[in-house]
N, C-alpha and C. Protein backbone atom coordinates (compact mmCIF):
# COMPACT_ATOMS: atom_id res chain seq x y z
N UNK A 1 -78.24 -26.77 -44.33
CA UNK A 1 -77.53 -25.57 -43.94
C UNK A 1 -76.13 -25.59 -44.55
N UNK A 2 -75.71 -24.50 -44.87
CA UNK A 2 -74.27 -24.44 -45.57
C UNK A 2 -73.43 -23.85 -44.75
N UNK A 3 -72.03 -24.51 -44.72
CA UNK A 3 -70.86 -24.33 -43.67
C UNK A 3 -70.50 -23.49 -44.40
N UNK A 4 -70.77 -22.12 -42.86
CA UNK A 4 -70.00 -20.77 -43.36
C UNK A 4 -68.46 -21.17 -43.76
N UNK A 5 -67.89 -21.54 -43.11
CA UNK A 5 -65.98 -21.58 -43.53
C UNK A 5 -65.59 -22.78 -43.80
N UNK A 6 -66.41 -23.22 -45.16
CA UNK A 6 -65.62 -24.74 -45.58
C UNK A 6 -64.63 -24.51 -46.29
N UNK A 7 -63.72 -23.47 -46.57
CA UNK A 7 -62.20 -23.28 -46.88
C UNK A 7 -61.65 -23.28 -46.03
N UNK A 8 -61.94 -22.25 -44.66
CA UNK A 8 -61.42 -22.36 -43.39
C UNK A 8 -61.63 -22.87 -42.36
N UNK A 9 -62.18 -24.54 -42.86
CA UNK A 9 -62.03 -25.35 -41.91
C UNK A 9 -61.16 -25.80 -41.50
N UNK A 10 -60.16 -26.07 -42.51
CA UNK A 10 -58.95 -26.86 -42.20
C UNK A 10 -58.01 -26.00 -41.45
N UNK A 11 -57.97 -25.20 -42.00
CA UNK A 11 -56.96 -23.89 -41.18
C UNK A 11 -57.44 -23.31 -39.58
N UNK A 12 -58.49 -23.50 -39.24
CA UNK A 12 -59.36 -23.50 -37.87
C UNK A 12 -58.86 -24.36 -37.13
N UNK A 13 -58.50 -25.37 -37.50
CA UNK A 13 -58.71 -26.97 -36.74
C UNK A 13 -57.20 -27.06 -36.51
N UNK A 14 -56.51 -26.17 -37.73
CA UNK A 14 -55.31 -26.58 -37.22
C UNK A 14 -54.15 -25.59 -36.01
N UNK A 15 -55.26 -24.16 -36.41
CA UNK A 15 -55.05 -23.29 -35.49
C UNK A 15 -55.62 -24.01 -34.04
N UNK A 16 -55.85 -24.53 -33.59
CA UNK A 16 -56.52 -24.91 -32.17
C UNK A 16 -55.65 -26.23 -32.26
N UNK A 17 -55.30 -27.18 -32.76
CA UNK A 17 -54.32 -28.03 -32.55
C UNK A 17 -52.98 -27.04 -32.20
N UNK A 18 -52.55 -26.26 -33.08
CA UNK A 18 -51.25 -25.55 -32.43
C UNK A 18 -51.45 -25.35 -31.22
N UNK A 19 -52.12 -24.38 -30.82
CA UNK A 19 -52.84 -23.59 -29.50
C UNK A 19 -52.52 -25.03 -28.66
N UNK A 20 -53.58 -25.80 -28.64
CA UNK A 20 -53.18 -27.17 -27.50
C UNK A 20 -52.03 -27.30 -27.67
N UNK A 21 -51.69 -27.85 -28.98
CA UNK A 21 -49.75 -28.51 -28.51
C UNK A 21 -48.75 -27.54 -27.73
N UNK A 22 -48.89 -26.11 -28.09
CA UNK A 22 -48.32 -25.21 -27.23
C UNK A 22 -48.39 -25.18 -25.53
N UNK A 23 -49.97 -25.76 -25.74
CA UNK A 23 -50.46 -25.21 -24.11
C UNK A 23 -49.91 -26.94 -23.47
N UNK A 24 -49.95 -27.86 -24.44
CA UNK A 24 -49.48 -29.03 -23.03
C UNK A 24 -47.89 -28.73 -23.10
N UNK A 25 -47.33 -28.28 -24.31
CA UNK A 25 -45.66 -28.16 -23.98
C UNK A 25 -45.30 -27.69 -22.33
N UNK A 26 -46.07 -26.31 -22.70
CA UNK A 26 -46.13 -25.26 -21.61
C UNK A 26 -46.35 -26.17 -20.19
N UNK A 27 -47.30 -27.18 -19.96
CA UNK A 27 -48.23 -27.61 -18.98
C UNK A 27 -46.78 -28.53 -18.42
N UNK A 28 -46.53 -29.29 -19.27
CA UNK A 28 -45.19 -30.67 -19.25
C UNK A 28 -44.34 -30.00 -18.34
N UNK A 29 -44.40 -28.56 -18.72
CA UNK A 29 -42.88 -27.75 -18.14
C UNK A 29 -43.05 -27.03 -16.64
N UNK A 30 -44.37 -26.95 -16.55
CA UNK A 30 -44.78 -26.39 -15.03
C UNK A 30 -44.11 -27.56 -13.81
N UNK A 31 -43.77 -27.08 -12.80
CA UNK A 31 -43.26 -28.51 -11.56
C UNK A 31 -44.98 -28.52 -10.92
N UNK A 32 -44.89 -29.57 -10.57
CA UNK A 32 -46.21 -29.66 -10.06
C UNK A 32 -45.90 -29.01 -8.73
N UNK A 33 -47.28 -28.33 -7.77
CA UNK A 33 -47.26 -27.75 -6.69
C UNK A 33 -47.92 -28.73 -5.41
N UNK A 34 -47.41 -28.70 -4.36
CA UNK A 34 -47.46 -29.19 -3.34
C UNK A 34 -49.31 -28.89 -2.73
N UNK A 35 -49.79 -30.10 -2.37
CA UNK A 35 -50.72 -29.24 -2.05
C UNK A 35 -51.15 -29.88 -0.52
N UNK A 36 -49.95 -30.07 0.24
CA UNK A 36 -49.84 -30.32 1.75
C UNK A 36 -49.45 -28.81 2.50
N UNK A 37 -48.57 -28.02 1.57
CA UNK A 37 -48.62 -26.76 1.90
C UNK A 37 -49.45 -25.61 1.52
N UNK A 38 -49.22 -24.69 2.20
CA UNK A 38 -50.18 -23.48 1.47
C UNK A 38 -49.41 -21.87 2.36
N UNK A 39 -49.26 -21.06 0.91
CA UNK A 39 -48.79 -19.76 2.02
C UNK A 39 -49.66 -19.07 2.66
N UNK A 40 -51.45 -19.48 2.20
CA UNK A 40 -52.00 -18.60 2.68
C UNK A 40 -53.17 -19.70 2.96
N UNK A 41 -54.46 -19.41 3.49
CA UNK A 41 -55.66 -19.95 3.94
C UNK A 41 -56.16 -20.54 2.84
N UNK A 42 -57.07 -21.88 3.12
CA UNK A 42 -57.87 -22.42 1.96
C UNK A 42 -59.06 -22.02 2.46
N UNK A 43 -60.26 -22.03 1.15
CA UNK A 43 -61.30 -21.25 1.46
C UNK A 43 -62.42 -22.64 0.57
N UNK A 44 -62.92 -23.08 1.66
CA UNK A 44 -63.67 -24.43 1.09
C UNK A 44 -65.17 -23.92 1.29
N UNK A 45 -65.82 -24.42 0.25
CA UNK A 45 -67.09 -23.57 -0.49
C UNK A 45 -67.98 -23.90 0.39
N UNK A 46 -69.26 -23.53 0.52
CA UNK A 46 -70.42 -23.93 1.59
C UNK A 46 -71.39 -24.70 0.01
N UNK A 47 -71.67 -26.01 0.30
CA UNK A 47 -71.63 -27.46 -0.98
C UNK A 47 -72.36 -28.17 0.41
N UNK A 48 -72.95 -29.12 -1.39
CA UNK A 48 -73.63 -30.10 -0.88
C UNK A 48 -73.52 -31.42 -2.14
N UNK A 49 -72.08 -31.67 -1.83
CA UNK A 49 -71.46 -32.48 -3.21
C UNK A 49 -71.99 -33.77 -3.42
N UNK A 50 -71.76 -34.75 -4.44
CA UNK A 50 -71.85 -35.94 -3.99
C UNK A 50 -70.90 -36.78 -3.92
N UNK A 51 -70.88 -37.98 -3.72
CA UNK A 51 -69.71 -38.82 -2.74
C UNK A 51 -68.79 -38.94 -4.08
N UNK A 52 -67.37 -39.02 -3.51
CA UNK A 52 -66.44 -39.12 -4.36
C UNK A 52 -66.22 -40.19 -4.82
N UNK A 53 -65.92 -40.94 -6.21
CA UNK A 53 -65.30 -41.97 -6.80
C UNK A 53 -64.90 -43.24 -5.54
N UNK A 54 -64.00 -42.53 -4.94
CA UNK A 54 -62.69 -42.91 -3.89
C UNK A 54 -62.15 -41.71 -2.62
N UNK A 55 -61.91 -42.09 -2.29
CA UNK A 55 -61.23 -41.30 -1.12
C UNK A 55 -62.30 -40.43 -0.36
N UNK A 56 -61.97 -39.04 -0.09
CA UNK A 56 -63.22 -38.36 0.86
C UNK A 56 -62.92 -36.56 -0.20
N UNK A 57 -64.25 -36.01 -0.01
CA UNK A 57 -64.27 -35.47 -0.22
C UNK A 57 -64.50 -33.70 0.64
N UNK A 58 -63.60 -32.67 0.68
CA UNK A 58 -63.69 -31.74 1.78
C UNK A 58 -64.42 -30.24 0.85
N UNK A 59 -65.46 -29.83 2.31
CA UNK A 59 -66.21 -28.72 1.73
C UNK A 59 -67.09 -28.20 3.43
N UNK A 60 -67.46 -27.27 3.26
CA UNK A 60 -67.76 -26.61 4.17
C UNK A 60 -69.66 -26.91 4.22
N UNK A 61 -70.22 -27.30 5.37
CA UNK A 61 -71.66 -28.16 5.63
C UNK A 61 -71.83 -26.93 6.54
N UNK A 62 -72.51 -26.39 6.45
CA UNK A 62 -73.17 -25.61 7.42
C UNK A 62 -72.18 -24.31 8.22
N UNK A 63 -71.36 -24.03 7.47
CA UNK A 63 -70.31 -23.72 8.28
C UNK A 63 -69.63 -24.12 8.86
N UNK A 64 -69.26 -25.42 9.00
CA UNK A 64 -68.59 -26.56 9.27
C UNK A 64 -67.96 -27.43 8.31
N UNK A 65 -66.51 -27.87 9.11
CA UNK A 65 -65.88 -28.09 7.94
C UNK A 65 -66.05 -29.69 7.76
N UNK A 66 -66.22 -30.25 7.16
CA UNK A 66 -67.41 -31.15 6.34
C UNK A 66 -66.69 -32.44 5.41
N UNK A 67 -66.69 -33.40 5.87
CA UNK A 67 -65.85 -34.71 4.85
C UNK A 67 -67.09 -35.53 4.48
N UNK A 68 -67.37 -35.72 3.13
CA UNK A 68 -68.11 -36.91 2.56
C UNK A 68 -67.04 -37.99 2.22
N UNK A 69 -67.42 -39.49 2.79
CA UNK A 69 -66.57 -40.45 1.90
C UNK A 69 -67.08 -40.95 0.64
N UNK A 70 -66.50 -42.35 0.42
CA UNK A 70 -67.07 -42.59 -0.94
C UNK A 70 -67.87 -43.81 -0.78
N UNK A 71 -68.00 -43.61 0.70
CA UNK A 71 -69.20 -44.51 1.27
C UNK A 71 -70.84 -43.69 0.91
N UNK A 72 -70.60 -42.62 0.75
CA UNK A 72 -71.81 -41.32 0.58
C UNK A 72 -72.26 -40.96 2.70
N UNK A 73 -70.96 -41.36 3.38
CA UNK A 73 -71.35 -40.90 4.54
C UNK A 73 -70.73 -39.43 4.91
N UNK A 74 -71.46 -38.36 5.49
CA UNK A 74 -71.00 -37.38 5.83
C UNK A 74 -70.45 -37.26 7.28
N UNK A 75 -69.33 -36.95 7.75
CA UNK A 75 -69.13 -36.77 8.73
C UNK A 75 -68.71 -34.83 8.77
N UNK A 76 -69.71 -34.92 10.15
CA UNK A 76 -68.81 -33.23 10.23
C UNK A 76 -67.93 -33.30 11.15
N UNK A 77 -66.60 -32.62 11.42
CA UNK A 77 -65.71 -32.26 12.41
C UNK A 77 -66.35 -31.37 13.31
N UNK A 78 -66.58 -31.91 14.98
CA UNK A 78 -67.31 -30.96 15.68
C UNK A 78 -66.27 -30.05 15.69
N UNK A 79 -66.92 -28.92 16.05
CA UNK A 79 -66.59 -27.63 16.94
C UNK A 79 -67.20 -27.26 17.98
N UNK A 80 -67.23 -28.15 18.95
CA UNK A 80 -68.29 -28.01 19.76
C UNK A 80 -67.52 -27.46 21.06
N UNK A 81 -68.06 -26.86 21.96
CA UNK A 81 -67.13 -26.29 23.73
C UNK A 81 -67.02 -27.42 24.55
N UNK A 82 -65.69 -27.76 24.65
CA UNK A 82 -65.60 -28.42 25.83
C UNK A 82 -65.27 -27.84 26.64
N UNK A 83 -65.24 -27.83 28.10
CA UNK A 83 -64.91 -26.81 28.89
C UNK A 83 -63.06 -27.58 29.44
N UNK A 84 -62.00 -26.84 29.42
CA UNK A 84 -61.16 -26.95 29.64
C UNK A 84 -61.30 -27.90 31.30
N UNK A 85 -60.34 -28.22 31.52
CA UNK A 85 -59.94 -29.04 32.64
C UNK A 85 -59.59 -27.81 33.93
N UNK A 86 -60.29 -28.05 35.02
CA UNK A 86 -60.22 -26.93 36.03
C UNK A 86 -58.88 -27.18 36.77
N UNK A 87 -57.84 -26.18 37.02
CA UNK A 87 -56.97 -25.73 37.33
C UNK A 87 -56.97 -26.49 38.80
N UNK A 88 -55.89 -27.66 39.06
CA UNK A 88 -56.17 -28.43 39.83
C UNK A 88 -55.36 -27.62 41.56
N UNK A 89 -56.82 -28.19 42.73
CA UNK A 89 -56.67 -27.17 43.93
C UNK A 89 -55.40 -27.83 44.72
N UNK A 90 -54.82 -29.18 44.40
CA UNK A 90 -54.45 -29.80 45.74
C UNK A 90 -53.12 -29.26 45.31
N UNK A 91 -52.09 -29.25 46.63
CA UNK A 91 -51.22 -28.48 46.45
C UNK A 91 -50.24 -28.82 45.88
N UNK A 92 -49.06 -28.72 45.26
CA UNK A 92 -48.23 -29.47 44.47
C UNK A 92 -47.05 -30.08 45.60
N UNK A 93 -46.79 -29.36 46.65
CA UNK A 93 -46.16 -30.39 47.80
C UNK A 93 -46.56 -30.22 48.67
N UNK A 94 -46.44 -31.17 49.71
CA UNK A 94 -47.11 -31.22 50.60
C UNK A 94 -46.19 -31.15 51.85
N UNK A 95 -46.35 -30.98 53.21
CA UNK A 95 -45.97 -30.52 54.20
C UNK A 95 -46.43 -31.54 54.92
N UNK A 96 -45.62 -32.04 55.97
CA UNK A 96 -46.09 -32.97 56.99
C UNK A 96 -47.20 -34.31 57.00
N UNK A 97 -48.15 -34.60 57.63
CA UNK A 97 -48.59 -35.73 56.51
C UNK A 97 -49.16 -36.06 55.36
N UNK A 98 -48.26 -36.76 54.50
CA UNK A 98 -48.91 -36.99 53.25
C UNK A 98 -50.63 -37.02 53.07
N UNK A 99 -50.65 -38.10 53.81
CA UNK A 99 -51.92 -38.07 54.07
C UNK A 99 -53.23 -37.99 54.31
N UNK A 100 -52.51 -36.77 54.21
CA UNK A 100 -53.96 -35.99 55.31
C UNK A 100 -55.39 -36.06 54.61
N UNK A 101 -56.37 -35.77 55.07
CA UNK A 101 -57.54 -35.89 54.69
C UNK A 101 -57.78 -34.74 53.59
N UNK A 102 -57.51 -33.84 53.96
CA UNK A 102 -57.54 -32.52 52.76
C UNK A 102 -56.77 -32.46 51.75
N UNK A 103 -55.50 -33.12 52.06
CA UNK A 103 -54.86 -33.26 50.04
C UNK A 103 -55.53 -34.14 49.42
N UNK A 104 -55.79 -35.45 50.36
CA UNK A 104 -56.27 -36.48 49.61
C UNK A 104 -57.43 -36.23 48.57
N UNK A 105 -58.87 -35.30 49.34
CA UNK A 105 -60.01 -34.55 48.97
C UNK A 105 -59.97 -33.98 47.77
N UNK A 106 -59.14 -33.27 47.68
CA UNK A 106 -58.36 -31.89 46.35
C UNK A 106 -57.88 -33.10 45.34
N UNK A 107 -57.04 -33.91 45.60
CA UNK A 107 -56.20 -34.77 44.91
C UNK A 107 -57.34 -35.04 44.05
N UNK A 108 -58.03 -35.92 44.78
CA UNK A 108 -59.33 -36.75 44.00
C UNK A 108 -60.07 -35.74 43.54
N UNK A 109 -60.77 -34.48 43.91
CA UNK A 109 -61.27 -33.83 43.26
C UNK A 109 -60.68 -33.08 42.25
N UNK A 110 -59.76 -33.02 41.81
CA UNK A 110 -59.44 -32.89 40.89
C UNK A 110 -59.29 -33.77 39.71
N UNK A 111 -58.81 -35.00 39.99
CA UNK A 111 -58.89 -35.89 39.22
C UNK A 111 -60.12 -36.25 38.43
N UNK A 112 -61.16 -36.12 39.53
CA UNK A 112 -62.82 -36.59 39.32
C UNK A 112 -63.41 -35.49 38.02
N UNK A 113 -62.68 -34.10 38.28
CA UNK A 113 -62.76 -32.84 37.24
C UNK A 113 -62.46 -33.71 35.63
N UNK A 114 -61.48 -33.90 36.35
CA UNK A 114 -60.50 -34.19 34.99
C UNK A 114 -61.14 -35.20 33.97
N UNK A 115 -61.51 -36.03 34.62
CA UNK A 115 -61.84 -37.08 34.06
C UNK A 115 -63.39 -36.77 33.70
N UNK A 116 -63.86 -36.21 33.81
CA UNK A 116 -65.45 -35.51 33.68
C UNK A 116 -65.13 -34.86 31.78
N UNK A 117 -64.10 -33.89 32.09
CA UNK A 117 -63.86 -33.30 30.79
C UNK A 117 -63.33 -34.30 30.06
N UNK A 118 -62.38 -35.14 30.09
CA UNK A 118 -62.25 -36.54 29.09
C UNK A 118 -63.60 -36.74 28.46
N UNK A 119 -64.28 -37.37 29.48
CA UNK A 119 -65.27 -38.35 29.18
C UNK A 119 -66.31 -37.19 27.73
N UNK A 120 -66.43 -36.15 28.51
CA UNK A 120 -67.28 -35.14 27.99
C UNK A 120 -66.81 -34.95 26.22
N UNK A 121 -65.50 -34.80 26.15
CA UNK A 121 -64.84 -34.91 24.96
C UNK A 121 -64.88 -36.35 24.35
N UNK A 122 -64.55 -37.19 24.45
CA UNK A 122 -65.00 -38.28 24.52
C UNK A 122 -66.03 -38.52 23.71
N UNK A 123 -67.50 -38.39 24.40
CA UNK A 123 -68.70 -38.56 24.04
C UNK A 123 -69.24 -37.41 22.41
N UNK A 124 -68.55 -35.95 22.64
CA UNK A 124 -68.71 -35.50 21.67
C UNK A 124 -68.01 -35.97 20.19
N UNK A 125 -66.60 -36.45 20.52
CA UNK A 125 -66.37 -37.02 19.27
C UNK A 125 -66.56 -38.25 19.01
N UNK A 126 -67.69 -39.68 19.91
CA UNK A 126 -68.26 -40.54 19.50
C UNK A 126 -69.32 -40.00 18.47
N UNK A 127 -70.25 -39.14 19.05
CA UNK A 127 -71.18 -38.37 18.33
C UNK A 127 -70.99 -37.99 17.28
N UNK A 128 -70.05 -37.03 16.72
CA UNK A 128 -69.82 -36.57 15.61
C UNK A 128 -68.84 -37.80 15.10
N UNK A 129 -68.77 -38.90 15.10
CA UNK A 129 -68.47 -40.13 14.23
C UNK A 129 -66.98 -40.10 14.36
N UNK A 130 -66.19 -39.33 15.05
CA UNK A 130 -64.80 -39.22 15.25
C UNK A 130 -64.43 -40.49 15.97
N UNK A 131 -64.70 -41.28 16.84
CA UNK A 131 -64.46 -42.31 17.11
C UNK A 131 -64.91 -43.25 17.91
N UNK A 132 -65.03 -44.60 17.84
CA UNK A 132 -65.72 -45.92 18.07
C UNK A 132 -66.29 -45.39 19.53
């Protein structure tokens, strides 16, 4: 086969060397951008990547927002309902004896609430691999 532009090879090659040397001048001169900030929303793709080199890699699993490490393990960040902590009944002071059988009741039942929704949270982010 015969090279259509073997006069204008050389002149091709050197047009696209300019072009680059221009474009890294240009590149050298940009400040690099922050990318801990953002003025507006990031929009992470719905992927099914594979594990990164190093570090972790972020993308959207199911509609969920989605970290592979470079272990090739996926963890998703739940979004799951916990139900808020119920608005505790016992009274905030008390009147005559401390004691009494009915703050004490409220006291603890509330606490017993409380600690229900811990645990509940808790267990969901053992599950979703959030912690030991």
């Amino acid at each position: 086969m015969v090279d259509k532009f073997p006069a204008e090879q050389q002149r091709i090659v050197k047009g696209l060397q300019d072009a680059v040397d221009r474009l890294n001048t240009i590149a050298r001169g940009v400040a690099p951008i922050k990318v801990n900030k953002a003025s507006e929303y990031f929009d992470l793709p719905e992927a099914s990547p594979a594990a990164p080199g190093s570090g972790v890699r972020l993308y959207s699993g199911g509609g969920k927002f989605t970290v592979k490490t470079s272990a090739n393990k996926t963890v998703t960040i739940p979004m799951a309902d916990v139900a808020n902590p119920a608005n505790f009944t016992s009274p905030s002071t008390q009147t005559g004896d401390f004691a009494s059988a009915s703050a004490y009741t409220q006291l603890r039942a509330d606490c017993a609430r409380l600690h229900d929704t811990v645990r509940d949270l808790q267990n969901a982010m053992r599950a979703a691999g959030l912690m030991g």
